[in-house]
C-alpha atoms as a PDB file:
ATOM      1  CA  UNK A   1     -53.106 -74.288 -72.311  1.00  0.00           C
ATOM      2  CA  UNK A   2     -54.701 -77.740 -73.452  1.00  0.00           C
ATOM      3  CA  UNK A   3     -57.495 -78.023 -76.137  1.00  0.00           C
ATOM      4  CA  UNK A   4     -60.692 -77.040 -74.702  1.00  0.00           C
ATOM      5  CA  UNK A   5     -59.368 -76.025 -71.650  1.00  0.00           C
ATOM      6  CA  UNK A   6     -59.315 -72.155 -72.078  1.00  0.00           C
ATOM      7  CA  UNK A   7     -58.649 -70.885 -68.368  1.00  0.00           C
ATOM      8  CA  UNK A   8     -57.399 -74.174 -66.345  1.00  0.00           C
ATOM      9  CA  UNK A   9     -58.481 -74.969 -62.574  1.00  0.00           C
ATOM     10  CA  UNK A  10     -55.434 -77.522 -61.546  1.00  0.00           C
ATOM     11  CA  UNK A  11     -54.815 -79.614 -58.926  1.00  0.00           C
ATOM     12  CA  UNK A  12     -52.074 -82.255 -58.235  1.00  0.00           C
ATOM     13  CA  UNK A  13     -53.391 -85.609 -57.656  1.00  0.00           C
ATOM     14  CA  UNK A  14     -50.493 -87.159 -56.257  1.00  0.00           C
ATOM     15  CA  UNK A  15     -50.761 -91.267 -55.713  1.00  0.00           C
ATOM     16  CA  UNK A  16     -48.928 -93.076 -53.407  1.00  0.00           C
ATOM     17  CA  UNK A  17     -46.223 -91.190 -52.454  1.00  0.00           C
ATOM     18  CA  UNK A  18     -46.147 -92.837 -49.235  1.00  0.00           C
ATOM     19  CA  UNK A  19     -43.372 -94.741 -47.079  1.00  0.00           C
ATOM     20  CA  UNK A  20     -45.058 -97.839 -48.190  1.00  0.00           C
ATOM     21  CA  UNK A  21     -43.109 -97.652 -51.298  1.00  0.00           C
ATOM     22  CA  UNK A  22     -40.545 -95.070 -50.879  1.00  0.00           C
ATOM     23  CA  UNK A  23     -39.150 -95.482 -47.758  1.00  0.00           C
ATOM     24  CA  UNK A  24     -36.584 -98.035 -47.711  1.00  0.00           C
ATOM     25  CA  UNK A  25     -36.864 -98.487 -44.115  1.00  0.00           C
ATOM     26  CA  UNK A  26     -40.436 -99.952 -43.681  1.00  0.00           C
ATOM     27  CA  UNK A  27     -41.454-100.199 -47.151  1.00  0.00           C
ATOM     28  CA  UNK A  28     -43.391-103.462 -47.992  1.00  0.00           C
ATOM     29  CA  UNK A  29     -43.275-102.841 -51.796  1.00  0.00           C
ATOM     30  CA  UNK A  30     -40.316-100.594 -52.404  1.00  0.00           C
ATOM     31  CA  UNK A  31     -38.984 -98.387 -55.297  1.00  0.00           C
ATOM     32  CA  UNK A  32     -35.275 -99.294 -55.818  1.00  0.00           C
ATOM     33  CA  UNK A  33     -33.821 -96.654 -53.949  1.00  0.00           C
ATOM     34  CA  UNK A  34     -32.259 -94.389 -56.436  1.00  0.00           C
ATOM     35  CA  UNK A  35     -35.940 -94.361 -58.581  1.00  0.00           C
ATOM     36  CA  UNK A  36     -37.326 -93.450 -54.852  1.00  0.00           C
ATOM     37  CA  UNK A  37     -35.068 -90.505 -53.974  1.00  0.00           C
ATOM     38  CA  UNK A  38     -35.240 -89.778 -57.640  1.00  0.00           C
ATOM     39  CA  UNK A  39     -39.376 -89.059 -57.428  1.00  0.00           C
ATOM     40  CA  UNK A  40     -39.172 -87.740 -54.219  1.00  0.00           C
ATOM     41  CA  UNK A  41     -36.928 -84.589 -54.902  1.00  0.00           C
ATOM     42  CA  UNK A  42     -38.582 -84.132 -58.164  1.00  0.00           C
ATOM     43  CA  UNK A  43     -42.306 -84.333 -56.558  1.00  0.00           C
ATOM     44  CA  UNK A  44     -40.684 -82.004 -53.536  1.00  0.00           C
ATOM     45  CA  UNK A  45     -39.917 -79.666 -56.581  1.00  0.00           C
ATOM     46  CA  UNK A  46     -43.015 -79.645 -58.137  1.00  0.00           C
ATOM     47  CA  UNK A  47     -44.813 -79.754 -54.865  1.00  0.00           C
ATOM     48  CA  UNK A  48     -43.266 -75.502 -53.860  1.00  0.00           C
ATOM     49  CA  UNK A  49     -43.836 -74.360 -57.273  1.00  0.00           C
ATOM     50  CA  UNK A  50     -47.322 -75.326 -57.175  1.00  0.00           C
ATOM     51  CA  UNK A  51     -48.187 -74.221 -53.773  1.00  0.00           C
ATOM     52  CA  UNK A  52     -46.399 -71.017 -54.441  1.00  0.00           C
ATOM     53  CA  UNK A  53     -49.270 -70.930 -57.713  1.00  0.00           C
ATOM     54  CA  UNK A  54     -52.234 -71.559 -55.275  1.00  0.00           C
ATOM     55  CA  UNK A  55     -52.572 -75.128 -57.179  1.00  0.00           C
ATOM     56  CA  UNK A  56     -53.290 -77.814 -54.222  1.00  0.00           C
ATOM     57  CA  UNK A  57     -51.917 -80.731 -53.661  1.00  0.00           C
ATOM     58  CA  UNK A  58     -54.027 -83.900 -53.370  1.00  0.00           C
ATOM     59  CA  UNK A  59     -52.261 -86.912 -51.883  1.00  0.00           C
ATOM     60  CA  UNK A  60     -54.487 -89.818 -52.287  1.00  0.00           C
ATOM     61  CA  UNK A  61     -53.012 -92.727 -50.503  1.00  0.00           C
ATOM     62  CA  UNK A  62     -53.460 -96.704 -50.580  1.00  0.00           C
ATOM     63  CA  UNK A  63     -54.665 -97.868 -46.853  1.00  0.00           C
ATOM     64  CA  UNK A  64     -56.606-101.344 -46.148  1.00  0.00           C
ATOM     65  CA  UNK A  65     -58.186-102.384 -43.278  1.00  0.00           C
ATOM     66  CA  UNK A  66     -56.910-105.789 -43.420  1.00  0.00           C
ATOM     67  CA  UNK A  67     -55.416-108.529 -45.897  1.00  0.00           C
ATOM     68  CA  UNK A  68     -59.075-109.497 -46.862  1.00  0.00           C
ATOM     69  CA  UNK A  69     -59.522-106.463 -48.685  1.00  0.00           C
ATOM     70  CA  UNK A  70     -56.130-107.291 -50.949  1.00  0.00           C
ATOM     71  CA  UNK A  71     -57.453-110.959 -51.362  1.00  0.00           C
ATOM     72  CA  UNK A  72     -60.688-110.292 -52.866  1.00  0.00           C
ATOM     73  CA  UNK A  73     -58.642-109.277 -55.895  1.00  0.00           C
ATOM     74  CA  UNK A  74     -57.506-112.795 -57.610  1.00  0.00           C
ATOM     75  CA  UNK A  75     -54.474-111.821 -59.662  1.00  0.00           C
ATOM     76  CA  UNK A  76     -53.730-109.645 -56.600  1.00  0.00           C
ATOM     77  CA  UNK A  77     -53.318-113.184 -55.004  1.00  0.00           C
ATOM     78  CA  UNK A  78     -51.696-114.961 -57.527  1.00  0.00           C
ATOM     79  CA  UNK A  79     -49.055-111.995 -57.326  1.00  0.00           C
ATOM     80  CA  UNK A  80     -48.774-113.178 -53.614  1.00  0.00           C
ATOM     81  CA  UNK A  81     -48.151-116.829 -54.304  1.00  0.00           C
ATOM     82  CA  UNK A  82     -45.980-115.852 -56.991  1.00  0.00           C
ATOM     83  CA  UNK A  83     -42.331-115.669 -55.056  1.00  0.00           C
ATOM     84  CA  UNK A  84     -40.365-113.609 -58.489  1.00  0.00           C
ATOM     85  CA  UNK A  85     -43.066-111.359 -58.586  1.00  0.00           C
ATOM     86  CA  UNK A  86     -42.098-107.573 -57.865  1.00  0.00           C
ATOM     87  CA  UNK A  87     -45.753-107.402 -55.942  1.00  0.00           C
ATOM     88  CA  UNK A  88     -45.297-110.345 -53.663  1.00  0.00           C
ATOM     89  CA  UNK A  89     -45.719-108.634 -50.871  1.00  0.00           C
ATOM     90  CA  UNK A  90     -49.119-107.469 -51.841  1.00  0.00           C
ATOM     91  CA  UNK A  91     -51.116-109.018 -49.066  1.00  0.00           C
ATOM     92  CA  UNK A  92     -49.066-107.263 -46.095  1.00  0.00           C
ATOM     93  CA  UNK A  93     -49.042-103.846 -48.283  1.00  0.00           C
ATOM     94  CA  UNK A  94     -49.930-101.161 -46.120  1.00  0.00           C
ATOM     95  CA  UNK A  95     -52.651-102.308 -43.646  1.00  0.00           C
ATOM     96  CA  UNK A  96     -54.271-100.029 -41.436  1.00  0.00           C
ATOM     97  CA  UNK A  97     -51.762 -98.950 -38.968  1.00  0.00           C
ATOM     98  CA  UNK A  98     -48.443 -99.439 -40.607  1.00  0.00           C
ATOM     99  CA  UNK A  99     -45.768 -96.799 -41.206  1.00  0.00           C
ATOM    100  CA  UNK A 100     -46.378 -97.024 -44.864  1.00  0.00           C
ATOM    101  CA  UNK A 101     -49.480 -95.765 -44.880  1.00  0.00           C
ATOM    102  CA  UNK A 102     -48.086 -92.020 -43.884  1.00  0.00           C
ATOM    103  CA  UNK A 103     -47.042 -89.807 -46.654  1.00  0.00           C
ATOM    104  CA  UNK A 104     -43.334 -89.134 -46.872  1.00  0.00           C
ATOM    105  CA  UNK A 105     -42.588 -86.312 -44.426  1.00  0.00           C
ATOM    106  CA  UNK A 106     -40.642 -84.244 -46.945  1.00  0.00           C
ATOM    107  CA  UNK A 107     -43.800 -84.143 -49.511  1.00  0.00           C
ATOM    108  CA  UNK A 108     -46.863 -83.234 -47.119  1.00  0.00           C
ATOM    109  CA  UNK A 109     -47.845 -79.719 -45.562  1.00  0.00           C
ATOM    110  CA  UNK A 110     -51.144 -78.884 -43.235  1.00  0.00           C
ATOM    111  CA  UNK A 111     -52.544 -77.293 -46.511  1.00  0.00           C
ATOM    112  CA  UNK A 112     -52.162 -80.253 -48.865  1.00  0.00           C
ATOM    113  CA  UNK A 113     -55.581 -82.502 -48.995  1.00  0.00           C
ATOM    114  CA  UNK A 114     -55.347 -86.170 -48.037  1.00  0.00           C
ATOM    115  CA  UNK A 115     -57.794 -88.643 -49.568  1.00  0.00           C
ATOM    116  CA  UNK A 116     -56.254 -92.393 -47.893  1.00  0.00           C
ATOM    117  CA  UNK A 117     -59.014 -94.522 -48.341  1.00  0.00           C
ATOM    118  CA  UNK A 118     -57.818 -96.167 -51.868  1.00  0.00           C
ATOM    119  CA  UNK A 119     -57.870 -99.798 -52.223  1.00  0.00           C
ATOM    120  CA  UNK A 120     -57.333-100.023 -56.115  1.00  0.00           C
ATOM    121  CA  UNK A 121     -55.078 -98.733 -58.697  1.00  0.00           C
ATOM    122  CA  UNK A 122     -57.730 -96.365 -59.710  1.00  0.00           C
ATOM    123  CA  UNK A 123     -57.563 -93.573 -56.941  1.00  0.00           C
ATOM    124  CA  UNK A 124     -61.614 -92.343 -58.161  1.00  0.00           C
ATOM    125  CA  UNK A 125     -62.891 -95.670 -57.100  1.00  0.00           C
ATOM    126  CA  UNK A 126     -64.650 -95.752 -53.848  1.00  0.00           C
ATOM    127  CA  UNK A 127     -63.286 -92.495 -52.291  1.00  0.00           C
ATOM    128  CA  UNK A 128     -64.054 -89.021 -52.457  1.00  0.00           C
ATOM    129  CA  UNK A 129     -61.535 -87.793 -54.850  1.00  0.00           C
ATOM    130  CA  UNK A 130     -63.888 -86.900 -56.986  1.00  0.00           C
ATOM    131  CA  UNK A 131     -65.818 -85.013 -55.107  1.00  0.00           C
ATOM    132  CA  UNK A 132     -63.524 -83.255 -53.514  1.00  0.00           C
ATOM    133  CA  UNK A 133     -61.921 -82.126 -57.182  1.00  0.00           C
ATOM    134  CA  UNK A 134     -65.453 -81.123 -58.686  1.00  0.00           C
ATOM    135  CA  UNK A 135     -66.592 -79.223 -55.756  1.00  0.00           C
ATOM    136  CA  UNK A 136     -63.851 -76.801 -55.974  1.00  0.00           C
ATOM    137  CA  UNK A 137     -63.857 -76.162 -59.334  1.00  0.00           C
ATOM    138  CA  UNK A 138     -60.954 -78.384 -60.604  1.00  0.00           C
ATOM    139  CA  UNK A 139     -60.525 -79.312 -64.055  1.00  0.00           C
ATOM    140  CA  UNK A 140     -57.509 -80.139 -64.927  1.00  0.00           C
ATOM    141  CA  UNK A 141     -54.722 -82.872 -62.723  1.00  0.00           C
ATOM    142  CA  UNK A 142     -51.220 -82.868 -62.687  1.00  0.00           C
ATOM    143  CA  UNK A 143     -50.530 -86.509 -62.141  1.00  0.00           C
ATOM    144  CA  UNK A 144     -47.952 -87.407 -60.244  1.00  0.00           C
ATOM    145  CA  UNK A 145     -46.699 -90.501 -58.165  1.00  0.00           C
ATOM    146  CA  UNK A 146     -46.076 -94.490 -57.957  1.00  0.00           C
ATOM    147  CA  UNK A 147     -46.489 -96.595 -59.568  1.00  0.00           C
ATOM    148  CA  UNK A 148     -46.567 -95.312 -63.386  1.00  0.00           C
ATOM    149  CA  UNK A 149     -47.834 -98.825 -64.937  1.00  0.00           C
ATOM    150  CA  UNK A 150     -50.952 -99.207 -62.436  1.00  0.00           C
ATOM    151  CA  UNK A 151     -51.908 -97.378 -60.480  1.00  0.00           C
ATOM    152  CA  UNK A 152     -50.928 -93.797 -62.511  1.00  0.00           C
ATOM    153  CA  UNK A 153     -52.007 -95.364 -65.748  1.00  0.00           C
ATOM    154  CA  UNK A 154     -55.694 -96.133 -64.351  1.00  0.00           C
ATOM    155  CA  UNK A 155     -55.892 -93.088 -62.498  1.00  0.00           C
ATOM    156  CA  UNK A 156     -55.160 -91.219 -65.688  1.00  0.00           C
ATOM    157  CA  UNK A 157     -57.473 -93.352 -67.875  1.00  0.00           C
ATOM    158  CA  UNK A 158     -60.456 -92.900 -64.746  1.00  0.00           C
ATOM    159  CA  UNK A 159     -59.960 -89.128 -65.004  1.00  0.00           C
ATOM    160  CA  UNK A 160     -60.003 -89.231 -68.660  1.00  0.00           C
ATOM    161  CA  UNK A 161     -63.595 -91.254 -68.972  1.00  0.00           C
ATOM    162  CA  UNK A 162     -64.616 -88.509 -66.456  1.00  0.00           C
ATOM    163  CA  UNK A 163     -63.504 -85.551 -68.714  1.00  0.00           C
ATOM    164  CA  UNK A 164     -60.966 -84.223 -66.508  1.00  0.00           C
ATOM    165  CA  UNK A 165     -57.784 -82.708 -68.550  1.00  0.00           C
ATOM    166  CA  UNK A 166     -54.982 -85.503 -67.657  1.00  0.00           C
ATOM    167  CA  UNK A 167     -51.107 -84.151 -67.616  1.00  0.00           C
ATOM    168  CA  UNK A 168     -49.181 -86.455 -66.004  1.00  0.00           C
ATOM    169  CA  UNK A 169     -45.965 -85.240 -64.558  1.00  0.00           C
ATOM    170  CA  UNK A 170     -42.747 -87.357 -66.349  1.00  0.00           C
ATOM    171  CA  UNK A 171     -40.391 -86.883 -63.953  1.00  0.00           C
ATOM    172  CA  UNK A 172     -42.687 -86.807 -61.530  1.00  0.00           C
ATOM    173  CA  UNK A 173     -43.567 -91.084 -61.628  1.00  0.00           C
ATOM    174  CA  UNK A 174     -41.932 -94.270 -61.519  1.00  0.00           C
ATOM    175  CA  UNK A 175     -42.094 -97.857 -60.618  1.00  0.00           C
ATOM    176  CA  UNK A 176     -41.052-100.926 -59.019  1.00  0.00           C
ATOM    177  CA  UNK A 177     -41.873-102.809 -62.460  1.00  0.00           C
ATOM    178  CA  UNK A 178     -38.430-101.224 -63.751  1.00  0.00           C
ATOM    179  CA  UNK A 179     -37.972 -98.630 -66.544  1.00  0.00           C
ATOM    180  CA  UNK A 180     -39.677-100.773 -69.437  1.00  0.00           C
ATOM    181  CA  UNK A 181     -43.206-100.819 -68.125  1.00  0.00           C
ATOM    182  CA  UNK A 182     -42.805 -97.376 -66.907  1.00  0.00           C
ATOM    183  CA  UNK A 183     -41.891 -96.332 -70.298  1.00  0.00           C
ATOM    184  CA  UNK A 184     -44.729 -98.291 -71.659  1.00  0.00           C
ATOM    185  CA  UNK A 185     -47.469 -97.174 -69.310  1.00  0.00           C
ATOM    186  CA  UNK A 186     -46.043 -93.377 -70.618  1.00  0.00           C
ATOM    187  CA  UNK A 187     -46.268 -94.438 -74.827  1.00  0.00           C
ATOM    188  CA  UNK A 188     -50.349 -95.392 -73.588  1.00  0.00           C
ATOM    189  CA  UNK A 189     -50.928 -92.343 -71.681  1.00  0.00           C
ATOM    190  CA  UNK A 190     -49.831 -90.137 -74.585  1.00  0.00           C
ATOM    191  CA  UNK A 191     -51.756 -92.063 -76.683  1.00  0.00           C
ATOM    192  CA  UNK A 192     -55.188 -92.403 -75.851  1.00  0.00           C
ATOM    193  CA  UNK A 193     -55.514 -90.638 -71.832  1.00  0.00           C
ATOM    194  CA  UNK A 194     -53.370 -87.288 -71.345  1.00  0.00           C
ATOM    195  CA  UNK A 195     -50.826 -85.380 -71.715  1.00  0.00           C
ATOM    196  CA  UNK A 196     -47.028 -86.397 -70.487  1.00  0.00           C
ATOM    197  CA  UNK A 197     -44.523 -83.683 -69.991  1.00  0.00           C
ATOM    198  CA  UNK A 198     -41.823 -82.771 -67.156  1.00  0.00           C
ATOM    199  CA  UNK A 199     -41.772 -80.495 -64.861  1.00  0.00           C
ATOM    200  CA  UNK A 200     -40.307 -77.632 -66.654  1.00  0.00           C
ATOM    201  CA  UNK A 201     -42.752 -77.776 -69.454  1.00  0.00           C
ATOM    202  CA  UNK A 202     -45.824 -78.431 -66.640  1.00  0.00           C
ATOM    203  CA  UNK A 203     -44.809 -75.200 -65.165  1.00  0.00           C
ATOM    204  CA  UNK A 204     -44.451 -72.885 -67.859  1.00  0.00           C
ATOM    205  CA  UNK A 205     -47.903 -74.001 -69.046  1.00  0.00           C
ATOM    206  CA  UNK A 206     -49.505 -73.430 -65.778  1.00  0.00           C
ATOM    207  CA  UNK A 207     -47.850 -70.182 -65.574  1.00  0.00           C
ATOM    208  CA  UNK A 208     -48.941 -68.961 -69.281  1.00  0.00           C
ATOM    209  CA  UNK A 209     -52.280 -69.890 -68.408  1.00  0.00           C
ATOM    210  CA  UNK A 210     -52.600 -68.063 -65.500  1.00  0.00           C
ATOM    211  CA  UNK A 211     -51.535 -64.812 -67.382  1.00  0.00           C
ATOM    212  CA  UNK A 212     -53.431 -65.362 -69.821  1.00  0.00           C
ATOM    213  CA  UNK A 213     -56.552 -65.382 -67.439  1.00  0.00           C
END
């Protein structure tokens, strides 16, 4: 399937695909609309094909307890103070009891795994995701979610330093940054972290590499 990876155990690691961002009605950093409906039907896609494969889905999700945790970041504040800045909204961003900490309701099932204690762009650091991965085997993420320039490009590089086989899923990540940093945070993927195809091409591998097993 991938070099080195002979018989692949995948999971989906999908980040942030939460009402924070992609639902227009309570979200406090929001996709434009069309790139939200856009990764939601493509991630709802993805999502049956893979459960349908006996590939899990992992949704790991951004939740803080309070605005301290957001300000102990300092360009995290200065995005804050900064009123043009797409992230401006960072320090009211999904708090602990807000709507946009829940998954969106078309994307989760009872079966899907939920790790929701990520407070930086990098969905290993303090939570469980790794653990939860290694302990059942998994080797291999399908990469999936919002937004592509943070917090899927250090979630891909993380997963690379820890030797885990990286695809992340084209049409299956965006942005609020606009197409031109999404673009760019795809050109360094490619380059130095993982492997970026689309859905099509994501499934036919995982399907040739389960016959081939």
């Amino acid at each position: 399937m991938t070099p080195g990876i002979d018989r692949p155990k995948a999971a989906v690691v999908a980040i942030d695909l939460h009402r924070g961002h992609l639902d227009m009605s309570v979200a406090t950093m929001p996709t434009a609309p069309e790139v939200a409906e856009r990764v939601i039907a493509a991630n709802e896609r993805l999502f049956a094909w893979c459960r349908g494969a006996g590939i899990p889905i992992v949704h790991v999700v951004t939740r803080y307890r309070d605005a301290e945790e957001i300000r102990a970041n300092p360009f995290w504040r200065g995005r804050a103070e900064d009123p043009a800045a797409t992230r401006k909204n960072v320090l009211r961003h999904n708090l602990m009891g807000m709507p946009g900490c829940t998954v969106m309701p078309r994307l989760q099932r009872p079966s899907d795994w939920v790790v929701d204690s990520k407070k930086r762009y990098d969905c290993f650091l303090g939570t469980d995701l790794d653990v939860a991965l290694r302990t059942h085997g998994i080797d291999t993420l399908l990469i999936t979610g919002v937004n592509t320039n943070s917090c899927v490009l250090a979630t891909t590089a993380a997963a690379n330093v820890r030797d885990y086989a990286v695809i992340v899923v084209s049409d299956c990540v965006d942005t609020m940054d606009g197409p031109a940093l999404h673009d760019a945070a795809l050109a360094c993927i490619r380059t130095a972290f993982g492997w970026v195809m689309d859905t099509e091409a994501v499934m036919a591998k995982m399907a040739a590499a389960r016959t081939a097993q």
